[in-house]
PDBML (XML) file of the C-alpha atoms, coordinates in Angstrom:
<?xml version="1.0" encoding="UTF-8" ?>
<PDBx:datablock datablockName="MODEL"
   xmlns:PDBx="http://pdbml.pdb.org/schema/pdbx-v50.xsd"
   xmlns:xsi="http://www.w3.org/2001/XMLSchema-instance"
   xsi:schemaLocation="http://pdbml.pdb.org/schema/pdbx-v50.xsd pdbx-v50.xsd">
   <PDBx:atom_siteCategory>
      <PDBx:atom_site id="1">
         <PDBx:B_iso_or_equiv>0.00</PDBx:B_iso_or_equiv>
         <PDBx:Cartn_x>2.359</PDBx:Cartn_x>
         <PDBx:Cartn_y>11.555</PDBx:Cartn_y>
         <PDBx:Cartn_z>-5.000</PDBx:Cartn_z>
         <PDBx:auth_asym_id>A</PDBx:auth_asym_id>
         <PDBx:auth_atom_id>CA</PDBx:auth_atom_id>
         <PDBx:auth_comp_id>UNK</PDBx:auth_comp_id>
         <PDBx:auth_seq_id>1</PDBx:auth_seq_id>
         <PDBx:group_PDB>ATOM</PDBx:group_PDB>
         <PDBx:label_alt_id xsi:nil="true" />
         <PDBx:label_asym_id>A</PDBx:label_asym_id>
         <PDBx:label_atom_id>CA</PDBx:label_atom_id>
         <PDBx:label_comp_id>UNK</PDBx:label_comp_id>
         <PDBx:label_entity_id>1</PDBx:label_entity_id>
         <PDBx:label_seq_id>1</PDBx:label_seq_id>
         <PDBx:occupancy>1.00</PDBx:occupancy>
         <PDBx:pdbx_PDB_model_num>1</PDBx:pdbx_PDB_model_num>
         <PDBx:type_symbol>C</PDBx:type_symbol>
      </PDBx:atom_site>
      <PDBx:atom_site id="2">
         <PDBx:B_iso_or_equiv>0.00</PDBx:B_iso_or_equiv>
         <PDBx:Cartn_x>0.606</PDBx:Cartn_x>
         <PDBx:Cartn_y>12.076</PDBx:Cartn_y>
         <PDBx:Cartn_z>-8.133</PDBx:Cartn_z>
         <PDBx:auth_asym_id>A</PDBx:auth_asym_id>
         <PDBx:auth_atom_id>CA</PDBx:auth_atom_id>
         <PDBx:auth_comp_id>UNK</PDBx:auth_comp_id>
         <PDBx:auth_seq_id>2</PDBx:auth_seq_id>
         <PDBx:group_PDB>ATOM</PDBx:group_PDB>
         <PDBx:label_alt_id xsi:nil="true" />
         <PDBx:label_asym_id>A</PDBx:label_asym_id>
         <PDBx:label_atom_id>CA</PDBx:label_atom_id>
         <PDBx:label_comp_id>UNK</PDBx:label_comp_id>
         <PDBx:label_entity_id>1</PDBx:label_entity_id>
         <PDBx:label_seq_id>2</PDBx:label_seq_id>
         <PDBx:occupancy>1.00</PDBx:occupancy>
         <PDBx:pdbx_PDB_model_num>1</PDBx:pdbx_PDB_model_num>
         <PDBx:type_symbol>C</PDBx:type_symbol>
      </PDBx:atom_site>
      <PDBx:atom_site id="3">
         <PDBx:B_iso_or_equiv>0.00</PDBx:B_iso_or_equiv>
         <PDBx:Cartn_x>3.973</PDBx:Cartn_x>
         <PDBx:Cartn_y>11.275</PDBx:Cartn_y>
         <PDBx:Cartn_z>-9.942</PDBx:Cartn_z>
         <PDBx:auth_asym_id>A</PDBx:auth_asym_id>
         <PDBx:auth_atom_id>CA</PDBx:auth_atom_id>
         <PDBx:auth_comp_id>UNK</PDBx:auth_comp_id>
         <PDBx:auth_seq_id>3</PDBx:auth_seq_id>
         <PDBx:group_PDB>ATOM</PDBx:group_PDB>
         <PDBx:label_alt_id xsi:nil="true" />
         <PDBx:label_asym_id>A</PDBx:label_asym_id>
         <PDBx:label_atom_id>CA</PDBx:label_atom_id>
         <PDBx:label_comp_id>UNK</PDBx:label_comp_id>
         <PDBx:label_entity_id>1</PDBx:label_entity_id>
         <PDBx:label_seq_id>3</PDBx:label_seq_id>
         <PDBx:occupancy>1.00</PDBx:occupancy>
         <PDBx:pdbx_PDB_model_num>1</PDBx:pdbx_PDB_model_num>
         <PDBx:type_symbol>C</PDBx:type_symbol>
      </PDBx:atom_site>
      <PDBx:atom_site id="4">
         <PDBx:B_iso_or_equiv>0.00</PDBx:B_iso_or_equiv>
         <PDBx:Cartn_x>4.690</PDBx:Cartn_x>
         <PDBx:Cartn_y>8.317</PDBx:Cartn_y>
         <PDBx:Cartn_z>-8.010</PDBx:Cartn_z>
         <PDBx:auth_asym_id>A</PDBx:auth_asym_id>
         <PDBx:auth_atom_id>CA</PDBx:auth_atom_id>
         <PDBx:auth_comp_id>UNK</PDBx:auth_comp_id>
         <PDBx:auth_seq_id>4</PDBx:auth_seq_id>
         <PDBx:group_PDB>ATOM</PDBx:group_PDB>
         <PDBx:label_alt_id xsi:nil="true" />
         <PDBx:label_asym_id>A</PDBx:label_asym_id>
         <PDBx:label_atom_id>CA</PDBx:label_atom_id>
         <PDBx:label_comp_id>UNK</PDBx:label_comp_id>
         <PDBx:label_entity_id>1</PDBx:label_entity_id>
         <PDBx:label_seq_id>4</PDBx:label_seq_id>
         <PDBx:occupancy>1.00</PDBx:occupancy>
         <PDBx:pdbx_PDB_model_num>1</PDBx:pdbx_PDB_model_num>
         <PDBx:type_symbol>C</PDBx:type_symbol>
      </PDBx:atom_site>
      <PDBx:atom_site id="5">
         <PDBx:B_iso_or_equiv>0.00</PDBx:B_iso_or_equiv>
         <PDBx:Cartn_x>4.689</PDBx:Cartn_x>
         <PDBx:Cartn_y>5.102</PDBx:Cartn_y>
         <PDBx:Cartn_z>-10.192</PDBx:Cartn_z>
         <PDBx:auth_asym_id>A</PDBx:auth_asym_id>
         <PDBx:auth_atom_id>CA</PDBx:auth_atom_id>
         <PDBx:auth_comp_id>UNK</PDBx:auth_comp_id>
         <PDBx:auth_seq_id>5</PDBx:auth_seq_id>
         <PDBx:group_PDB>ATOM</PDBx:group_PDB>
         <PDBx:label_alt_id xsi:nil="true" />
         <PDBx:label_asym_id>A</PDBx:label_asym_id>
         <PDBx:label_atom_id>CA</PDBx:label_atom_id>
         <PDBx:label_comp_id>UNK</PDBx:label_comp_id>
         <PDBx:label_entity_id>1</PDBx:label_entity_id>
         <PDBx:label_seq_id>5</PDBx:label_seq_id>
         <PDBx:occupancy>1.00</PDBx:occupancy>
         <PDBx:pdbx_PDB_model_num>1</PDBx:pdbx_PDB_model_num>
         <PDBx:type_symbol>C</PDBx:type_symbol>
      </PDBx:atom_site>
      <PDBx:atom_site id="6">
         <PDBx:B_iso_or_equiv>0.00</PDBx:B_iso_or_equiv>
         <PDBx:Cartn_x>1.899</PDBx:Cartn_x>
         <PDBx:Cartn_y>2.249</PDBx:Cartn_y>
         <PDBx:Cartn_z>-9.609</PDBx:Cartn_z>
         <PDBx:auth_asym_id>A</PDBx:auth_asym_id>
         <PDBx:auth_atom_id>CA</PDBx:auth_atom_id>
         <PDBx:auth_comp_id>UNK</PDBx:auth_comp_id>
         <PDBx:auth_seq_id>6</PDBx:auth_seq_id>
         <PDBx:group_PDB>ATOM</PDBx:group_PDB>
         <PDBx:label_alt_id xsi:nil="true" />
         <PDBx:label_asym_id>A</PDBx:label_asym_id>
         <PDBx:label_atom_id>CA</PDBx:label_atom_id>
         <PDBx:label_comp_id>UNK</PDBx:label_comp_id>
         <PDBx:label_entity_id>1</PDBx:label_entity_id>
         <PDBx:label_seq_id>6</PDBx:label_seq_id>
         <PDBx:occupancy>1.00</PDBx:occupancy>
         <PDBx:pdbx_PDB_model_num>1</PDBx:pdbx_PDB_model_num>
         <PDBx:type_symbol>C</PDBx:type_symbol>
      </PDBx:atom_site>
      <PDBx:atom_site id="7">
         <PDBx:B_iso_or_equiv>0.00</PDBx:B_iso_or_equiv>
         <PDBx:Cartn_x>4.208</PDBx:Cartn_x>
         <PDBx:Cartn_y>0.208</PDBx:Cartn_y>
         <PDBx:Cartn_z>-7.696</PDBx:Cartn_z>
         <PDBx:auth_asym_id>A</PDBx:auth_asym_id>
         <PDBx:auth_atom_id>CA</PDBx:auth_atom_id>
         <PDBx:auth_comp_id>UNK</PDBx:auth_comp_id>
         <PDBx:auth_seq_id>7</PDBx:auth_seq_id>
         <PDBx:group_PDB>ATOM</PDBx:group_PDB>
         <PDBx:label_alt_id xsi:nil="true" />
         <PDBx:label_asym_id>A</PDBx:label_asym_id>
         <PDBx:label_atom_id>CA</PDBx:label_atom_id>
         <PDBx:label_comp_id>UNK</PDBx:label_comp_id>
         <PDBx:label_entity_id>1</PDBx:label_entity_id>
         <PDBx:label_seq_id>7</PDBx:label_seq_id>
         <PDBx:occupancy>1.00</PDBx:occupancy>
         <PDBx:pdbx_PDB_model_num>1</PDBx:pdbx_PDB_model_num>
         <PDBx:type_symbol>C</PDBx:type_symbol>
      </PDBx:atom_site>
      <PDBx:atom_site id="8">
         <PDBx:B_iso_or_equiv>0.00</PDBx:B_iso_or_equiv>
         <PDBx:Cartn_x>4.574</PDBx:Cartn_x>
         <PDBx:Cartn_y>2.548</PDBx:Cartn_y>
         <PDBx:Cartn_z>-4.837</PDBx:Cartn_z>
         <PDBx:auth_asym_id>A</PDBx:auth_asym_id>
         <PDBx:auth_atom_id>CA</PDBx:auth_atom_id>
         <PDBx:auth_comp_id>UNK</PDBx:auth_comp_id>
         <PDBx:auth_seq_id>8</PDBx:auth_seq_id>
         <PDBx:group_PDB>ATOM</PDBx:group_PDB>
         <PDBx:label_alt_id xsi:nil="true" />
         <PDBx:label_asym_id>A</PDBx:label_asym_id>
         <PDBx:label_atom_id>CA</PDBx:label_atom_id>
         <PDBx:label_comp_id>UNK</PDBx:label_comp_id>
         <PDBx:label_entity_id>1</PDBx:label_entity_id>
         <PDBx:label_seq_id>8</PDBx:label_seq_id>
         <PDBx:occupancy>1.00</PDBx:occupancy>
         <PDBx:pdbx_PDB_model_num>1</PDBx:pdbx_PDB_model_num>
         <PDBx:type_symbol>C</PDBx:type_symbol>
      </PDBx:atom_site>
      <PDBx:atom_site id="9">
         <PDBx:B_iso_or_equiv>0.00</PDBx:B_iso_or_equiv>
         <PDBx:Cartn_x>0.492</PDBx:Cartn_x>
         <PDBx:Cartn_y>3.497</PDBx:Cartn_y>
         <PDBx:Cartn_z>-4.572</PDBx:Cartn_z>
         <PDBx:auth_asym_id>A</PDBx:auth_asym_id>
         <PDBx:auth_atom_id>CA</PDBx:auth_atom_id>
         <PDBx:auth_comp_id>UNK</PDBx:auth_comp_id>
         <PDBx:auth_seq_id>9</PDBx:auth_seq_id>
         <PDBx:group_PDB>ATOM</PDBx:group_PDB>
         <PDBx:label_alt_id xsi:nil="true" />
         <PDBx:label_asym_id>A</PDBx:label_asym_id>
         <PDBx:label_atom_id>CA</PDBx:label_atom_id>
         <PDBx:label_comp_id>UNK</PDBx:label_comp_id>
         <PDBx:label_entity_id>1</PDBx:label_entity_id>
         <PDBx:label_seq_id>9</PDBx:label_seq_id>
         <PDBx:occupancy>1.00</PDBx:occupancy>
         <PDBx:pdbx_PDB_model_num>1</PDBx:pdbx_PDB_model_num>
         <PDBx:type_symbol>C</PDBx:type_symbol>
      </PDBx:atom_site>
      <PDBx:atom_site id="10">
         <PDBx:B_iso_or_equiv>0.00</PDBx:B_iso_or_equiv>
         <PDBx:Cartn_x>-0.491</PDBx:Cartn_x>
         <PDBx:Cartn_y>-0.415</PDBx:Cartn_y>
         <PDBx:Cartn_z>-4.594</PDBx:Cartn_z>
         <PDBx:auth_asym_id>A</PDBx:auth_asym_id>
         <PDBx:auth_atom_id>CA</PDBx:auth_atom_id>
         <PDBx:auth_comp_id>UNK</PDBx:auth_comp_id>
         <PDBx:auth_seq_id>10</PDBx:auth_seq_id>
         <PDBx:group_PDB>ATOM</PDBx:group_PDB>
         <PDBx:label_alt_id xsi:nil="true" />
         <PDBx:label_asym_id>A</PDBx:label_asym_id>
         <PDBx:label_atom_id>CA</PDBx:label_atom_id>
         <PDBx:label_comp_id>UNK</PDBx:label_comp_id>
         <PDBx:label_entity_id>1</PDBx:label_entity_id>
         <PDBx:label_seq_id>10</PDBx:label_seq_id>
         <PDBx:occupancy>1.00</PDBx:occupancy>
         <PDBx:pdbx_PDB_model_num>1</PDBx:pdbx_PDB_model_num>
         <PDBx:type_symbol>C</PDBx:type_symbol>
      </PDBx:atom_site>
      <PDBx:atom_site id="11">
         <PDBx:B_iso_or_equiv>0.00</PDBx:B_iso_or_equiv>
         <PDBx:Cartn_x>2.607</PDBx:Cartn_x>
         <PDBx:Cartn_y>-0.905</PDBx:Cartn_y>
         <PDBx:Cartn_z>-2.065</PDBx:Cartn_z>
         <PDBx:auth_asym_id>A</PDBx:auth_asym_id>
         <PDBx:auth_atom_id>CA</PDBx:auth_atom_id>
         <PDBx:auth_comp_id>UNK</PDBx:auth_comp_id>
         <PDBx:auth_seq_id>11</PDBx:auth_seq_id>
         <PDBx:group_PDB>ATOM</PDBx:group_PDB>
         <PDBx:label_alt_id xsi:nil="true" />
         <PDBx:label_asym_id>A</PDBx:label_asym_id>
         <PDBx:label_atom_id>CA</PDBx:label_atom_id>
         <PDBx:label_comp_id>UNK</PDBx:label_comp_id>
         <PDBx:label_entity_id>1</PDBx:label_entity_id>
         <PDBx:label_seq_id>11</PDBx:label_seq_id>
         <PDBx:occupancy>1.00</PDBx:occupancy>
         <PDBx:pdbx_PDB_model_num>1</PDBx:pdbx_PDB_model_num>
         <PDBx:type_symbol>C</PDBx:type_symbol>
      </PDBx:atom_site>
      <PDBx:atom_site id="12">
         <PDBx:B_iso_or_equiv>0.00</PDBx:B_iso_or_equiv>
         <PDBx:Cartn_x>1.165</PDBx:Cartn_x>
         <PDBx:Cartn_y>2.455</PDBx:Cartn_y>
         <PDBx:Cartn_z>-0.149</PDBx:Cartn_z>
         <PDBx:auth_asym_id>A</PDBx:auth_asym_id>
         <PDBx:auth_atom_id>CA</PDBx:auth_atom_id>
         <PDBx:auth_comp_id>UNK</PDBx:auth_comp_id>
         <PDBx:auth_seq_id>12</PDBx:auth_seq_id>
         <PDBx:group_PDB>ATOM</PDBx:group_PDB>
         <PDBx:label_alt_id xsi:nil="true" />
         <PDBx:label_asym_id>A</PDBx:label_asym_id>
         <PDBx:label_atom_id>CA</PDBx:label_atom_id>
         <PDBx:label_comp_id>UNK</PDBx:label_comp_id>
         <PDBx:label_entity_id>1</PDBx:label_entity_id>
         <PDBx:label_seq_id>12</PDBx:label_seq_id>
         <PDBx:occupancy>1.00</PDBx:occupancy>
         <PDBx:pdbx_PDB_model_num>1</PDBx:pdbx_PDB_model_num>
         <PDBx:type_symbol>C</PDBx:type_symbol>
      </PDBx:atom_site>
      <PDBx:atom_site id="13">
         <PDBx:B_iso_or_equiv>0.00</PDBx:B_iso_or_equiv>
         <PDBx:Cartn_x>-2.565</PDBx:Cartn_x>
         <PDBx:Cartn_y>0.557</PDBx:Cartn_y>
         <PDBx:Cartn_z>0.003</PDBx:Cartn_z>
         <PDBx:auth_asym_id>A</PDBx:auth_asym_id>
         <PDBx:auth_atom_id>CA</PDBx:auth_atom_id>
         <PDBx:auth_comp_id>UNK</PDBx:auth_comp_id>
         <PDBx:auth_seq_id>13</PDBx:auth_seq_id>
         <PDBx:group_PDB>ATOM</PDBx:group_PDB>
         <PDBx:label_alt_id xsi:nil="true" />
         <PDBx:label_asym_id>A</PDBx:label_asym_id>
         <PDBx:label_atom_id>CA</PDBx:label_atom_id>
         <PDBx:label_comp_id>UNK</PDBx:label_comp_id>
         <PDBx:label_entity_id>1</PDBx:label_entity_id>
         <PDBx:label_seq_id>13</PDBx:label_seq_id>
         <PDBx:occupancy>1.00</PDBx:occupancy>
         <PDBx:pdbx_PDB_model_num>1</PDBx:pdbx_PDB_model_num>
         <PDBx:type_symbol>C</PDBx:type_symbol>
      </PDBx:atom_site>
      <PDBx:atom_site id="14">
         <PDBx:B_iso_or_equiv>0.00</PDBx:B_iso_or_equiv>
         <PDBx:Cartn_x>-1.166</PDBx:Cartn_x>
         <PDBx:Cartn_y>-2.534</PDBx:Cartn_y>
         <PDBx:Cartn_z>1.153</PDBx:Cartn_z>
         <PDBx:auth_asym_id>A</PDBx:auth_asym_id>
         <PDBx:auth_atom_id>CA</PDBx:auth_atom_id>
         <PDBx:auth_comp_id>UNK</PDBx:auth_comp_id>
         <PDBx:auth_seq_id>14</PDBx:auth_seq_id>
         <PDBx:group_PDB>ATOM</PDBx:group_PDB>
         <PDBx:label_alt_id xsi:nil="true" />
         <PDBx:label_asym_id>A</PDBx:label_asym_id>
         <PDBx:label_atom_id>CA</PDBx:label_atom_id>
         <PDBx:label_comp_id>UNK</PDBx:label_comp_id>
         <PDBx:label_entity_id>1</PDBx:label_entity_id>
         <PDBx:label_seq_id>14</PDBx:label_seq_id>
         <PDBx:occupancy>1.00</PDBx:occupancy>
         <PDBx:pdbx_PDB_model_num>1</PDBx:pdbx_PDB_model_num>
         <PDBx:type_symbol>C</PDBx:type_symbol>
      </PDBx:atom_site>
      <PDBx:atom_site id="15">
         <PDBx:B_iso_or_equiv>0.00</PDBx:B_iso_or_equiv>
         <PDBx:Cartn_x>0.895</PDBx:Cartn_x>
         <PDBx:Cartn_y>-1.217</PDBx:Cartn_y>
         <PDBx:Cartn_z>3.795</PDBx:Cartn_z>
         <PDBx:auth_asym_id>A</PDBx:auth_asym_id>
         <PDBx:auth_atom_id>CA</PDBx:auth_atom_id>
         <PDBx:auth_comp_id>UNK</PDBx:auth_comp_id>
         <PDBx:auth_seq_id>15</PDBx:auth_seq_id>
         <PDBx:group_PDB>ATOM</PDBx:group_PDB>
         <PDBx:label_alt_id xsi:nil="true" />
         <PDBx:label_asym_id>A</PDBx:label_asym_id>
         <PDBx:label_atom_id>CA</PDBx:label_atom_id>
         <PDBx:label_comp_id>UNK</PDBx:label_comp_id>
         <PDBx:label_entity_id>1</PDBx:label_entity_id>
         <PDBx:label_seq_id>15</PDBx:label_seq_id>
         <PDBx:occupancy>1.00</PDBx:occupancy>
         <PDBx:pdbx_PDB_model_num>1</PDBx:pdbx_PDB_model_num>
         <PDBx:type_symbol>C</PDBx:type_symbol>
      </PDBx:atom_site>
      <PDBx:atom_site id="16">
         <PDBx:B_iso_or_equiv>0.00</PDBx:B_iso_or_equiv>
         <PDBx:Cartn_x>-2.598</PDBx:Cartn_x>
         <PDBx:Cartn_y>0.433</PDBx:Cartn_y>
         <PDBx:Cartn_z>5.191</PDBx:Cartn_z>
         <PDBx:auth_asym_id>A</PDBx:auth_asym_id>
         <PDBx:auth_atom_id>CA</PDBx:auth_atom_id>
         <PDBx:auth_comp_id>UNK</PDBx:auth_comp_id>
         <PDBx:auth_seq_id>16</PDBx:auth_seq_id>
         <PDBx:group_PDB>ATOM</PDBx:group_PDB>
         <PDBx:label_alt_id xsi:nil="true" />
         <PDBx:label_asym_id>A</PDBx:label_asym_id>
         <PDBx:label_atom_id>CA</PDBx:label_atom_id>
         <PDBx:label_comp_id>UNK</PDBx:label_comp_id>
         <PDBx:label_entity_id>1</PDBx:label_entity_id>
         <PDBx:label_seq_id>16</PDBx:label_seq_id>
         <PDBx:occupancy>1.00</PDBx:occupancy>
         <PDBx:pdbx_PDB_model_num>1</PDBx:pdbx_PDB_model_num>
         <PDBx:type_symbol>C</PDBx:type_symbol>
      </PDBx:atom_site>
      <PDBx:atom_site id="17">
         <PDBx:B_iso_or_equiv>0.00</PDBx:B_iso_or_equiv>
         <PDBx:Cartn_x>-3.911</PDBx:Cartn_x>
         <PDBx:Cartn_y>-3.235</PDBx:Cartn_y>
         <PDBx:Cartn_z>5.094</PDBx:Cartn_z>
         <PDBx:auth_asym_id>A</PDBx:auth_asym_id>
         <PDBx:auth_atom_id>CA</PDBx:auth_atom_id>
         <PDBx:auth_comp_id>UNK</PDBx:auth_comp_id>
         <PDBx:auth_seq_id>17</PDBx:auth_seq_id>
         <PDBx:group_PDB>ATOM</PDBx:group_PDB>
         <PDBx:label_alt_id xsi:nil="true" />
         <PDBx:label_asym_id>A</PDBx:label_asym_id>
         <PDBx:label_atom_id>CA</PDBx:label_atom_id>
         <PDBx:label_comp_id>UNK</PDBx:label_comp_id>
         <PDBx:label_entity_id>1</PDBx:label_entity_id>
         <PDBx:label_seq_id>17</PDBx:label_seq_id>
         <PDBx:occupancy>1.00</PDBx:occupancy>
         <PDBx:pdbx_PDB_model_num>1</PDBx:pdbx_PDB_model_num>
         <PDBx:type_symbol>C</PDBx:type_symbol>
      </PDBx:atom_site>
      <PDBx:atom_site id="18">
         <PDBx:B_iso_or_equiv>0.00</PDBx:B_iso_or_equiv>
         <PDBx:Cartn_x>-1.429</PDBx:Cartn_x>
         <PDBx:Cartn_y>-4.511</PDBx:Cartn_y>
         <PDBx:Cartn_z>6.422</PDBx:Cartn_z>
         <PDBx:auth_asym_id>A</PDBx:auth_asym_id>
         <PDBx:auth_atom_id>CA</PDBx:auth_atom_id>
         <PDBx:auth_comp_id>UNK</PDBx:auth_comp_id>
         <PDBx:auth_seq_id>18</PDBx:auth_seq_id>
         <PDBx:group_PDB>ATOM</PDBx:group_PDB>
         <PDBx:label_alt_id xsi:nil="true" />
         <PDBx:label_asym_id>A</PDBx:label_asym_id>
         <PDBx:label_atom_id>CA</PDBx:label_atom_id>
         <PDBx:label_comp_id>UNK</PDBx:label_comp_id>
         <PDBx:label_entity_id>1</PDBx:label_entity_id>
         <PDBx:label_seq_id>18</PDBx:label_seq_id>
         <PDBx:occupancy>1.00</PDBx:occupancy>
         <PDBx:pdbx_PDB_model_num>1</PDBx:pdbx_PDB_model_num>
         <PDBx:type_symbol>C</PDBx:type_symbol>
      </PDBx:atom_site>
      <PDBx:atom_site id="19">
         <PDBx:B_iso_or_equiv>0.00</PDBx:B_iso_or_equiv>
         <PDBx:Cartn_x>-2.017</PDBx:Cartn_x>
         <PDBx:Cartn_y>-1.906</PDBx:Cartn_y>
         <PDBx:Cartn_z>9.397</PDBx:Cartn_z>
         <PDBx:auth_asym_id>A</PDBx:auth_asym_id>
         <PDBx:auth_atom_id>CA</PDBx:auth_atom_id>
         <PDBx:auth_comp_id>UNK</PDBx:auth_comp_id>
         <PDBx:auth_seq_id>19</PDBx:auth_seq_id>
         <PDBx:group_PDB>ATOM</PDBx:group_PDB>
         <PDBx:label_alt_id xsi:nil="true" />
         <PDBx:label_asym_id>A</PDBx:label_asym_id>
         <PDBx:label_atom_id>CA</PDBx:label_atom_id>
         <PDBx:label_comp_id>UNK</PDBx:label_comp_id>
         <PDBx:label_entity_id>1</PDBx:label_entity_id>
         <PDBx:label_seq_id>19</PDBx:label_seq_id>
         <PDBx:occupancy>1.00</PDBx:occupancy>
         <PDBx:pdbx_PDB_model_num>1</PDBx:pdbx_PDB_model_num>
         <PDBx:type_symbol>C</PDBx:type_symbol>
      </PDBx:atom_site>
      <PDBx:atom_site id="20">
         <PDBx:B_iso_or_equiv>0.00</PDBx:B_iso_or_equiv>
         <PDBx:Cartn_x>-5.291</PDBx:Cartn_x>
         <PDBx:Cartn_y>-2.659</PDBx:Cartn_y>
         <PDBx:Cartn_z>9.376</PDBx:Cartn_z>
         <PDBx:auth_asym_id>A</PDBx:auth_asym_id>
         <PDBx:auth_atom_id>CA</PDBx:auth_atom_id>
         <PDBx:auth_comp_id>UNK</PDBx:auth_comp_id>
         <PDBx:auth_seq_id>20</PDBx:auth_seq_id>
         <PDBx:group_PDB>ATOM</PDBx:group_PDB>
         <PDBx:label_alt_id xsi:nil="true" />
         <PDBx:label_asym_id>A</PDBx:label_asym_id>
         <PDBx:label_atom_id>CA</PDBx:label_atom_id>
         <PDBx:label_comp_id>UNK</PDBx:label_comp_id>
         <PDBx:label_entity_id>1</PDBx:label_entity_id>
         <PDBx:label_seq_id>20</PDBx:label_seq_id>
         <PDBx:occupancy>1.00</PDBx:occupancy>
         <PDBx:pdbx_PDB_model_num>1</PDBx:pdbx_PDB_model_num>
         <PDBx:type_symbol>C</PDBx:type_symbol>
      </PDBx:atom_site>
      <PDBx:atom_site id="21">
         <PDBx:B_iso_or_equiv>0.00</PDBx:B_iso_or_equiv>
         <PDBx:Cartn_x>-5.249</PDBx:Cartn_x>
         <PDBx:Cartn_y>-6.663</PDBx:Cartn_y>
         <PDBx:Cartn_z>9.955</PDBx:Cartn_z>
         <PDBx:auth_asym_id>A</PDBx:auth_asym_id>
         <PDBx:auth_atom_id>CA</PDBx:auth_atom_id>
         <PDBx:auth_comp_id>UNK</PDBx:auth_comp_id>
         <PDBx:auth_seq_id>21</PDBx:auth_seq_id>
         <PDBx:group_PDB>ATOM</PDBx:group_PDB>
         <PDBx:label_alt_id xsi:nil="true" />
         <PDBx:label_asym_id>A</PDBx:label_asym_id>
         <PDBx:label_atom_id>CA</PDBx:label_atom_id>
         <PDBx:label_comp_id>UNK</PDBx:label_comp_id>
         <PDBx:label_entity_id>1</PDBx:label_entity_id>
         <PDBx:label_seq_id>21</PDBx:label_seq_id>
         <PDBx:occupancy>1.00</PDBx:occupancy>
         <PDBx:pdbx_PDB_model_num>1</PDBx:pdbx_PDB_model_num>
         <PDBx:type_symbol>C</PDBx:type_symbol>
      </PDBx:atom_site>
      <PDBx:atom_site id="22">
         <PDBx:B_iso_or_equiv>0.00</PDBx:B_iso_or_equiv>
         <PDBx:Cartn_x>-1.609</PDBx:Cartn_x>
         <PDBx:Cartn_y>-7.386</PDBx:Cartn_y>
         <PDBx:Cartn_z>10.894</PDBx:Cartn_z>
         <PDBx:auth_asym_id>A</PDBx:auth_asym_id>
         <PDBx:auth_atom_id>CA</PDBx:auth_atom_id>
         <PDBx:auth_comp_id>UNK</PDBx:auth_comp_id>
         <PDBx:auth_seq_id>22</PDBx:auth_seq_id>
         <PDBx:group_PDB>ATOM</PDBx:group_PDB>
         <PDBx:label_alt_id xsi:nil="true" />
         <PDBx:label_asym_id>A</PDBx:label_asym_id>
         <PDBx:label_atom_id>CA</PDBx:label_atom_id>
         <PDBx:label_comp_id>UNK</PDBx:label_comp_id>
         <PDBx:label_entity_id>1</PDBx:label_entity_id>
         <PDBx:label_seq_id>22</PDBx:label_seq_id>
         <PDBx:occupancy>1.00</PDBx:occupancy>
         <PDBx:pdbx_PDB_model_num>1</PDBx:pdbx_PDB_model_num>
         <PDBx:type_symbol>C</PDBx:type_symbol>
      </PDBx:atom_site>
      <PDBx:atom_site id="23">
         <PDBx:B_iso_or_equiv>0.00</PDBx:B_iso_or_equiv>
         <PDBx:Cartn_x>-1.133</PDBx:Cartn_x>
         <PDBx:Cartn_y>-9.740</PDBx:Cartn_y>
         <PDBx:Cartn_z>8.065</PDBx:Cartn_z>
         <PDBx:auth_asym_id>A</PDBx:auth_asym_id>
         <PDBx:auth_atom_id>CA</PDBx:auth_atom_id>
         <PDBx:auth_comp_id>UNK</PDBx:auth_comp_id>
         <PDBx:auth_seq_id>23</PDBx:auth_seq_id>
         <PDBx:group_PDB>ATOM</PDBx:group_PDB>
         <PDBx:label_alt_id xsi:nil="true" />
         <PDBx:label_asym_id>A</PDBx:label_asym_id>
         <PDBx:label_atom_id>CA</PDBx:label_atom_id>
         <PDBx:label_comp_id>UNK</PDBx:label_comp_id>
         <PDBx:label_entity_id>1</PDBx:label_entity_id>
         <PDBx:label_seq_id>23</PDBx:label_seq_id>
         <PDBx:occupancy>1.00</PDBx:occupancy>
         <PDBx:pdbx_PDB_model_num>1</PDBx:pdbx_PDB_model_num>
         <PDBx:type_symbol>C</PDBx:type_symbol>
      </PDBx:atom_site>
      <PDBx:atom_site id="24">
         <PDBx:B_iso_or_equiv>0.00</PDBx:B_iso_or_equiv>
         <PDBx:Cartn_x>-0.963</PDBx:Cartn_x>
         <PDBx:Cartn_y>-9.292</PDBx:Cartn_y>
         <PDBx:Cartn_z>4.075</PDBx:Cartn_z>
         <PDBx:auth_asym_id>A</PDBx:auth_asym_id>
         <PDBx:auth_atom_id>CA</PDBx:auth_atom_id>
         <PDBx:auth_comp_id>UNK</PDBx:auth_comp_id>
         <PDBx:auth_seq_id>24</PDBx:auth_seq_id>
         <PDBx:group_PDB>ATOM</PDBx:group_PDB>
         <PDBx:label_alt_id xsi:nil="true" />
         <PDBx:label_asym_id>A</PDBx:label_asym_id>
         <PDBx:label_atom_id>CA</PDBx:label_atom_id>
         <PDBx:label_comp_id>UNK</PDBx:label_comp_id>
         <PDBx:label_entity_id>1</PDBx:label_entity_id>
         <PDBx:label_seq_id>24</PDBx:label_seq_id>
         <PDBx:occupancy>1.00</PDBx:occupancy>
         <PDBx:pdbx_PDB_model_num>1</PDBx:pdbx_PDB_model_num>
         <PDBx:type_symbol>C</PDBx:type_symbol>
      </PDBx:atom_site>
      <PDBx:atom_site id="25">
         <PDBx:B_iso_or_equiv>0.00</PDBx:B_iso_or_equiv>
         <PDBx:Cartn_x>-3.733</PDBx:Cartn_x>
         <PDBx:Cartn_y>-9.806</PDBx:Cartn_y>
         <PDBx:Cartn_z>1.379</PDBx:Cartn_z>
         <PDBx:auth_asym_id>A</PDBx:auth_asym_id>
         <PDBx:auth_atom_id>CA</PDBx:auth_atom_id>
         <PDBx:auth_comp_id>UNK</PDBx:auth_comp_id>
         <PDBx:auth_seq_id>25</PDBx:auth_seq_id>
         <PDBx:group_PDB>ATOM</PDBx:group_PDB>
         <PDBx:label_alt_id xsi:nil="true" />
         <PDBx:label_asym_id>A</PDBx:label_asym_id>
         <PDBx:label_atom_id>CA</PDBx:label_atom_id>
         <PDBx:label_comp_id>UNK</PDBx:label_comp_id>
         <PDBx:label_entity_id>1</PDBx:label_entity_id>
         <PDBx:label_seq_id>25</PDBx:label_seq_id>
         <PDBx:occupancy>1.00</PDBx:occupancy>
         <PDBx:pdbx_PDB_model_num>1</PDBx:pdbx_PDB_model_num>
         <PDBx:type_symbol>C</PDBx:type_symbol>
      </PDBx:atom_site>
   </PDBx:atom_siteCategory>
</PDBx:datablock>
């Protein structure tokens, strides 16, 4: 949400990559 800390929008972002390509950055 707009209130969330960075943490959980970078973790949110990740999470889609990790979606995307089955592995981390």
């Amino acid at each position: 949400r707009a209130d969330s800390a960075d943490f959980w929008i970078i973790a949110s972002a990740v999470r889609e990559f990790f979606q995307q390509h089955n592995v981390l950055p």
